[in-house]
Every structure is written in structure tokens, then in C-alpha cells.
Protein backbone atom coordinates (compact mmCIF):
# COMPACT_ATOMS: atom_id res chain seq x y z
CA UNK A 1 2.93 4.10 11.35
CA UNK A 2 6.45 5.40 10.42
CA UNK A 3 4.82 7.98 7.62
CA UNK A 4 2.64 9.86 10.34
CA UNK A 5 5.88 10.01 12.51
CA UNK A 6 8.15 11.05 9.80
CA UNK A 7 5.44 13.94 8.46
CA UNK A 8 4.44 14.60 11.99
CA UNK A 9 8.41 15.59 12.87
CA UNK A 10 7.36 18.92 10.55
CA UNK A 11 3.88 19.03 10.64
CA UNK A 12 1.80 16.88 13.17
CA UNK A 13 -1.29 18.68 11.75
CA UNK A 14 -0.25 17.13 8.44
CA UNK A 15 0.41 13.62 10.03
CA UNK A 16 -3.14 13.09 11.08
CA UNK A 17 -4.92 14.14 7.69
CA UNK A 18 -2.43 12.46 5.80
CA UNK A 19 -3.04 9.09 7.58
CA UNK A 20 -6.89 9.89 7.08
CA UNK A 21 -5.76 10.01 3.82
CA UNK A 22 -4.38 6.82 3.03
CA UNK A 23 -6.88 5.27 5.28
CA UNK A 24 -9.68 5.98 2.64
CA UNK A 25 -7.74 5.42 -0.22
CA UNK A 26 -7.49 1.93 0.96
CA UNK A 27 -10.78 2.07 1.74
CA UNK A 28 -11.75 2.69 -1.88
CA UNK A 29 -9.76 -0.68 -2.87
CA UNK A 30 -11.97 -2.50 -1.06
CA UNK A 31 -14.79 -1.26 -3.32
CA UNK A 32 -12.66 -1.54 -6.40
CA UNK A 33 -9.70 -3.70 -5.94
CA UNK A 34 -8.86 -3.74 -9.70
CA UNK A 35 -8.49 0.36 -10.04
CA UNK A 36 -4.29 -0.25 -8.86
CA UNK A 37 -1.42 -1.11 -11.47
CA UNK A 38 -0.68 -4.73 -11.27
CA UNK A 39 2.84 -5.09 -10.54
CA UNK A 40 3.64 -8.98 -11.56
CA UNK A 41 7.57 -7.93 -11.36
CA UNK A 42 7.08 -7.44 -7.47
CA UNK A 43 5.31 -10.89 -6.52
CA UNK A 44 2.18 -12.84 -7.44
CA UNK A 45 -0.96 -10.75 -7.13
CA UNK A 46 0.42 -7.35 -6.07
CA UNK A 47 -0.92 -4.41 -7.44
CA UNK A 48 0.04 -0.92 -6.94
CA UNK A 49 -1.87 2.66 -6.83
CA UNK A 50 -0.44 6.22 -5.94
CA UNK A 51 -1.40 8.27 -3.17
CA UNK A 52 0.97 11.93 -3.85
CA UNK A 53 4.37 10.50 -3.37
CA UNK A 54 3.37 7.62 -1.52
CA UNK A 55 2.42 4.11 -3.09
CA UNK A 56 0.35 1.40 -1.93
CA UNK A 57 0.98 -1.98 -2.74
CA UNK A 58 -1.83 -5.00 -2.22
CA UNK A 59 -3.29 -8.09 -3.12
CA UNK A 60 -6.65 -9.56 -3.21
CA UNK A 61 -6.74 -12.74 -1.55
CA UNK A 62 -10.35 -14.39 -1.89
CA UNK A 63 -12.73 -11.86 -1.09
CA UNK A 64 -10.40 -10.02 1.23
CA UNK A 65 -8.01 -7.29 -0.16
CA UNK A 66 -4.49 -7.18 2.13
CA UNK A 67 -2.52 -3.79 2.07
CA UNK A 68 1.22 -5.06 1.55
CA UNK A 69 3.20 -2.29 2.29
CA UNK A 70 2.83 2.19 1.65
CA UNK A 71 6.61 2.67 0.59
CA UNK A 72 7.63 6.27 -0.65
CA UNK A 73 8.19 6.38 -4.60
CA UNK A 74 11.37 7.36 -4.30
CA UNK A 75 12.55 4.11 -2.85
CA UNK A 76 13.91 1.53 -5.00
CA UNK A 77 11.15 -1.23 -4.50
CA UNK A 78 11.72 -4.70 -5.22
CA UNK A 79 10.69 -8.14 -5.17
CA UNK A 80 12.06 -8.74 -1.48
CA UNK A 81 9.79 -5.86 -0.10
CA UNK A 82 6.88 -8.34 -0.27
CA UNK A 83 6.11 -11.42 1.28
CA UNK A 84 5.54 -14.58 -0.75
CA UNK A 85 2.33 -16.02 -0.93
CA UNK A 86 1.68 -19.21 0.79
CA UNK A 87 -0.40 -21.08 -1.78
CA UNK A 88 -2.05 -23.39 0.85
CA UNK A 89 -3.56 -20.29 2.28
CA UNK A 90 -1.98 -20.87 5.43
């Protein structure tokens, strides 16, 4: 995970709780998908929520929720930072 590295280069301490971090947040979606942002603009389905400086993009596909990417706010995120969905499912 290249946000655990990055952190971990100042704090590996940090790394390691931070990744616990964002592993329950994403957790939590799968509880309550519809608490992100939808985020049309970016692709079909994705939906956004925070995390500090960090944002996690995702989609609900059936009854399964699929993290998309965790980009850094600052970024400049667009529409080819996510994968199109295949509408056969496949």
C-alpha cells in the first residue's frame, strides 16, 4: 500500500494505525454504502467519503461494495483514475 510506505518513511508507528484506519472506514461502507458523496463526474456508481486528507472512492456493485482507489485530496482526480464498468458484469 503506497500510503503506509509514504507515512511510514516519517513515522512507521503512524503507517500501521493509519492503515487500521482506513481499513475500518471501509469497513463501515460495507454497513452503510450510501453515507459517501456520489461523484457521477468521476464514472458510473462511484461515490466518495473523506478519511483526514485522504479520500476513498467506491462503488456498490450488487450486494458487494468495491473500494476503487484512496487518492490524497490534493491530487487532481479525474474520470481516468477509475475503471469503467463492464455492464455485462464480467
Amino acid at each position: 500500500m503506497d500510503i503506509a510506505i509514504f507515512i511510514a518513511q516519517d513515522n512507521p508507528n503512524r503507517a500501521l494505525t493509519f492503515v487500521d484506519e482506513l481499513q475500518g472506514k471501509c469497513d463501515a461502507l460495507g454497513g452503510a454504502p450510501g453515507i459517501g458523496t456520489s461523484r457521477p463526474e468521476l464514472g458510473e456508481g462511484i461515490r466518495m467519503l473523506p478519511h483526514g486528507r485522504y479520500l476513498i472512492f467506491y462503488r456498490e456493485a450488487h450486494k458487494d461494495l468495491r473500494i476503487e482507489r484512496i487518492l490524497h485530496g490534493s491530487r487532481d482526480i479525474g474520470y481516468d483514475d477509475f475503471e469503467a464498468i463492464d455492464p455485462t458484469g464480467g
